[in-house]
C-alpha atoms as a PDB file:
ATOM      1  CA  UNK A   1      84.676 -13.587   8.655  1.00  0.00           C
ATOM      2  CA  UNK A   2      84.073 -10.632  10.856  1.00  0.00           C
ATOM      3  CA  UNK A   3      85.631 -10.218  14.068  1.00  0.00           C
ATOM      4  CA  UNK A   4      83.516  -7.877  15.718  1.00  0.00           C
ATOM      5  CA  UNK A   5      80.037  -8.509  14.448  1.00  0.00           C
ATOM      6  CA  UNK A   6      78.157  -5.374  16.929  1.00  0.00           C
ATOM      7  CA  UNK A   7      80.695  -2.764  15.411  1.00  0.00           C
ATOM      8  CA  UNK A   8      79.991  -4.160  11.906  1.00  0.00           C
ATOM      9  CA  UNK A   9      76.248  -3.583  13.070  1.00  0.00           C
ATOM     10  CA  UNK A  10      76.920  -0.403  13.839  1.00  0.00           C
ATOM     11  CA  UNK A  11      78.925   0.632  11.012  1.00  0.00           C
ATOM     12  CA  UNK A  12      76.625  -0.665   8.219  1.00  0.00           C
ATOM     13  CA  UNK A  13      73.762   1.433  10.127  1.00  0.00           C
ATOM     14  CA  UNK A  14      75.753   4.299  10.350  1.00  0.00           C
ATOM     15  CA  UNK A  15      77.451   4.201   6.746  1.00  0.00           C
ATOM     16  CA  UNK A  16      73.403   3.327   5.445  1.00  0.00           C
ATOM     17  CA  UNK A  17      72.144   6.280   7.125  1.00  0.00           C
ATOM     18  CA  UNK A  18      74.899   8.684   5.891  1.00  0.00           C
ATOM     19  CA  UNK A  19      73.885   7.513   2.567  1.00  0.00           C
ATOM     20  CA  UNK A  20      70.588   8.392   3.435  1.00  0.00           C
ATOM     21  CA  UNK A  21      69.691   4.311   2.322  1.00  0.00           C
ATOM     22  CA  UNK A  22      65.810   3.567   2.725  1.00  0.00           C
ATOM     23  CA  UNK A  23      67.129  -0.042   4.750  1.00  0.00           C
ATOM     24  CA  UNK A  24      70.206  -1.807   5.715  1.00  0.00           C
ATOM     25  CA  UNK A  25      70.597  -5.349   5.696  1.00  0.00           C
ATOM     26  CA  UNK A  26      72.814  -6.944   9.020  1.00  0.00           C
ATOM     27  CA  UNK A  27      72.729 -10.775   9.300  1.00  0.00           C
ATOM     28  CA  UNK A  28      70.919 -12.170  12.007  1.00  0.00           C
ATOM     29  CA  UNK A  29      72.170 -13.269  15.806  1.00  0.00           C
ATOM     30  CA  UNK A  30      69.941 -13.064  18.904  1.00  0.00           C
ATOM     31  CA  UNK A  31      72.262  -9.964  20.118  1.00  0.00           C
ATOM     32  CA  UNK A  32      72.287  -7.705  16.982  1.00  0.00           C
ATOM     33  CA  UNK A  33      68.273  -8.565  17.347  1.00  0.00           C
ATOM     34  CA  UNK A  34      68.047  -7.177  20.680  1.00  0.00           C
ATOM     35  CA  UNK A  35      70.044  -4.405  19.839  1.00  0.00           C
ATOM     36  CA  UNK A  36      68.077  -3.620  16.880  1.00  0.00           C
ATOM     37  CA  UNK A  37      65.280  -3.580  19.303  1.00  0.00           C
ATOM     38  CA  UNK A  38      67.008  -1.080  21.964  1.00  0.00           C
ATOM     39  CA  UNK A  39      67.804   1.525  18.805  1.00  0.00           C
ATOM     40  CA  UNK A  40      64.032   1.057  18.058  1.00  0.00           C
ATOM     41  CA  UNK A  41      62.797   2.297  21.458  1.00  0.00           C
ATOM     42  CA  UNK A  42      65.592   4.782  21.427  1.00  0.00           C
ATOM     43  CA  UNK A  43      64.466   6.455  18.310  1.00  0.00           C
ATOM     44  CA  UNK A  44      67.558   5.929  16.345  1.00  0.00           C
ATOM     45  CA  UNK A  45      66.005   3.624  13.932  1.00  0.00           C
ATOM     46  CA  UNK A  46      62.672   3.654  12.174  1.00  0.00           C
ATOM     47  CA  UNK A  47      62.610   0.160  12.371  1.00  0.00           C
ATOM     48  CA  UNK A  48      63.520  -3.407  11.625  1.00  0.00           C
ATOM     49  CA  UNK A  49      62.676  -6.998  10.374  1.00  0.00           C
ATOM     50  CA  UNK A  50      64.035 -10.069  11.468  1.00  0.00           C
ATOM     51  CA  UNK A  51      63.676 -12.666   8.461  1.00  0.00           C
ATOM     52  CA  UNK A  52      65.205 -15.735  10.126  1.00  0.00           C
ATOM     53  CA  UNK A  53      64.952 -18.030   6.804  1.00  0.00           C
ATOM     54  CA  UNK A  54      67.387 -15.690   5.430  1.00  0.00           C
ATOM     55  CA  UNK A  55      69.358 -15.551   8.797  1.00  0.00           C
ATOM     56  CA  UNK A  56      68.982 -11.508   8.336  1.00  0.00           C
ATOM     57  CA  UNK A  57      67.754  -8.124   9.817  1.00  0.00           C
ATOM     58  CA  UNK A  58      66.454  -5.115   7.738  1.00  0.00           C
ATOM     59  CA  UNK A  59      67.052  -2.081   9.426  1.00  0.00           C
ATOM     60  CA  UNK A  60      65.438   1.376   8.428  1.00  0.00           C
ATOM     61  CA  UNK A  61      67.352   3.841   9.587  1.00  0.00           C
ATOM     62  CA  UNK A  62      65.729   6.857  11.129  1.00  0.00           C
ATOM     63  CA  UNK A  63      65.831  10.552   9.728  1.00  0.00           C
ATOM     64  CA  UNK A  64      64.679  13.449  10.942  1.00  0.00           C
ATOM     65  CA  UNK A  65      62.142  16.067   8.950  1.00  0.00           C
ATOM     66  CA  UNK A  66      65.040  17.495   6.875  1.00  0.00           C
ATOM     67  CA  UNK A  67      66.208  14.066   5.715  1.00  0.00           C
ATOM     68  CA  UNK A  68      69.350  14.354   8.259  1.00  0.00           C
ATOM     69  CA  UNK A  69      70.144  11.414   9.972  1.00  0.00           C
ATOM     70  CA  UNK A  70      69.007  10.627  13.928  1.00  0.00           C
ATOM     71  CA  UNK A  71      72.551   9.335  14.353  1.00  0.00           C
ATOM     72  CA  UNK A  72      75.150  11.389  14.478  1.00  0.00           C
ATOM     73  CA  UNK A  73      77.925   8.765  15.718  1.00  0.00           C
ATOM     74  CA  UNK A  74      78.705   5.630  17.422  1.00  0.00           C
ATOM     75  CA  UNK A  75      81.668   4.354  19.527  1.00  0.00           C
ATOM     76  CA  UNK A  76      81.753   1.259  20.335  1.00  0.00           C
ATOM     77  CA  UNK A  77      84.069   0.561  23.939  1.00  0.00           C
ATOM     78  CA  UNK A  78      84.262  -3.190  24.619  1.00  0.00           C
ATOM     79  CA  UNK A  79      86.402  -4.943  21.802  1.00  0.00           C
ATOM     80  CA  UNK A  80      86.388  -8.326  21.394  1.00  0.00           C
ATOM     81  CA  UNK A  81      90.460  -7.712  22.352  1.00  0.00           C
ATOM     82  CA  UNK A  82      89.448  -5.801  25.075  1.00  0.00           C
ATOM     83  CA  UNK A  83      86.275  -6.348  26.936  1.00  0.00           C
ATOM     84  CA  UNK A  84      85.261  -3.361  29.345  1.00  0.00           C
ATOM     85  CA  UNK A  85      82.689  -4.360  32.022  1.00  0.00           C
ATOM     86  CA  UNK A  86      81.080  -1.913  34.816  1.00  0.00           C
ATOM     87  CA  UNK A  87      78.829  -1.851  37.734  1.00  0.00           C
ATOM     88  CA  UNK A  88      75.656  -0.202  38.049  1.00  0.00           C
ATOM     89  CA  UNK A  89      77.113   2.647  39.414  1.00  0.00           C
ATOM     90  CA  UNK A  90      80.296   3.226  36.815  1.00  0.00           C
ATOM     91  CA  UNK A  91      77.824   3.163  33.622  1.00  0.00           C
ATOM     92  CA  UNK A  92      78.653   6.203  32.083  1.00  0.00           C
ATOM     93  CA  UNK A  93      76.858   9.214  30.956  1.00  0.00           C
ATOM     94  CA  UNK A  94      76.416   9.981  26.679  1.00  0.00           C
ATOM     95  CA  UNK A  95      76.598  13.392  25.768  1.00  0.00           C
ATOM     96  CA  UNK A  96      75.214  14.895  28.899  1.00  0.00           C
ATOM     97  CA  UNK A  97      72.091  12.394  28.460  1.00  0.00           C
ATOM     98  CA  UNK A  98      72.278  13.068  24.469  1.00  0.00           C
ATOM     99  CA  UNK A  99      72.732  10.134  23.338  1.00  0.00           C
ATOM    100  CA  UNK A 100      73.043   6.748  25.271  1.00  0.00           C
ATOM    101  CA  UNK A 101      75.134   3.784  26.261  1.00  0.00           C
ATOM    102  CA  UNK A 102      74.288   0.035  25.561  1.00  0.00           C
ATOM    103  CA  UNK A 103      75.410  -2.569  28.093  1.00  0.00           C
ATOM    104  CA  UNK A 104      74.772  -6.225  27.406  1.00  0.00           C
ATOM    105  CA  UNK A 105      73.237  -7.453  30.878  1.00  0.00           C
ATOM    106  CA  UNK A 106      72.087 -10.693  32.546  1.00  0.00           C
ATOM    107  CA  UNK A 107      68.911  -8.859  32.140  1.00  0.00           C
ATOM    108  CA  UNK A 108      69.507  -8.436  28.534  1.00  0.00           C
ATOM    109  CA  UNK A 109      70.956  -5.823  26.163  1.00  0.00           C
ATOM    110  CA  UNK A 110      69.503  -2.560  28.076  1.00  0.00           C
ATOM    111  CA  UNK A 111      70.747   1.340  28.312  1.00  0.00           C
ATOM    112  CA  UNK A 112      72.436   2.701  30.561  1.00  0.00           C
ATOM    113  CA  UNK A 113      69.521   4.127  32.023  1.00  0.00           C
ATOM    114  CA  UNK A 114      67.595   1.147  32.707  1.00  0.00           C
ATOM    115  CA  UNK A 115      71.181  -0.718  33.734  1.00  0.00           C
ATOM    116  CA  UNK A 116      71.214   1.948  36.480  1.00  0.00           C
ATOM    117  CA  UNK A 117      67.388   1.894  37.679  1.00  0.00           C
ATOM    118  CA  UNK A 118      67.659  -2.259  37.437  1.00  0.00           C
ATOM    119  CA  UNK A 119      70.640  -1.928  39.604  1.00  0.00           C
ATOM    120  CA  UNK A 120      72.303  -3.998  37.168  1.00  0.00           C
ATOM    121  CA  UNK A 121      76.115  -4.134  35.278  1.00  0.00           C
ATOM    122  CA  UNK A 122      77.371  -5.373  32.108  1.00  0.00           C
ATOM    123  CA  UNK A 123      79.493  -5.666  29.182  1.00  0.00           C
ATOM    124  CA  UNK A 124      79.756  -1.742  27.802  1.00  0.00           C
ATOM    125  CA  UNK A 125      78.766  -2.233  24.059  1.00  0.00           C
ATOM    126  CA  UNK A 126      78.575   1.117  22.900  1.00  0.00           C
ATOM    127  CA  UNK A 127      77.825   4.427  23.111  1.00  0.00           C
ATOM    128  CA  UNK A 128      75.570   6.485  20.351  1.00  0.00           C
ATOM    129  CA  UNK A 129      73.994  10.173  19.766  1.00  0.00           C
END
């Protein structure tokens, strides 16, 4: 059974692209959905399918025009041992804007960005660039 299942997320999409895979397969949960959708719009992944009969998500990773990966790395900050949660104003910056945070919201899983233009905290997920 995995104990953390959004850095498992993170490090099959992150071992997958490394290994320059064509798709990596996560199983399914309404969060690692939404997340999947918040990578999309970030560029980070090509894209993904949500097959619920199989209770899975495809993922294709994105790459960029020399075949390198999009994502360089991912950190993930709130454990499940150790949850970190912030304000609006304490979300963190990525990189110098390079990359980007992930919060887990009462508006839903957002950036950092959005967190701070919604005026809205959360659960820090992760950061990735």
């Amino acid at each position: 059974m995995v104990e953390d299942p959004v850095g498992d997320m993170l490090a099959r999409i992150e071992n997958g692209a490394a290994a320059k895979k064509l798709s990596v397969t996560v199983p399914f949960s309404n969060l690692r959905a939404n997340i999947a959708d918040v990578l999309k719009d970030l560029g980070f992944i090509a894209d993904f399918d949500v097959d619920e009969d199989e209770h899975e998500i495809t993922i294709k990773p994105a790459y960029t025009d020399d075949g390198e990966s999009k994502i360089r790395h991912t950190r993930r900050i709130s454990r499940p041992a150790r949850r970190r949660y912030v304000s609006h104003d304490e979300i963190p910056d990525v990189r110098g804007d390079y990359g980007a945070v992930i919060l887990s919201t009462p508006e839903g899983v957002l950036t950092g960005e959005k967190s701070r233009q919604q005026h809205v905290g959360g659960e820090l997920l992760f950061e990735i660039w």
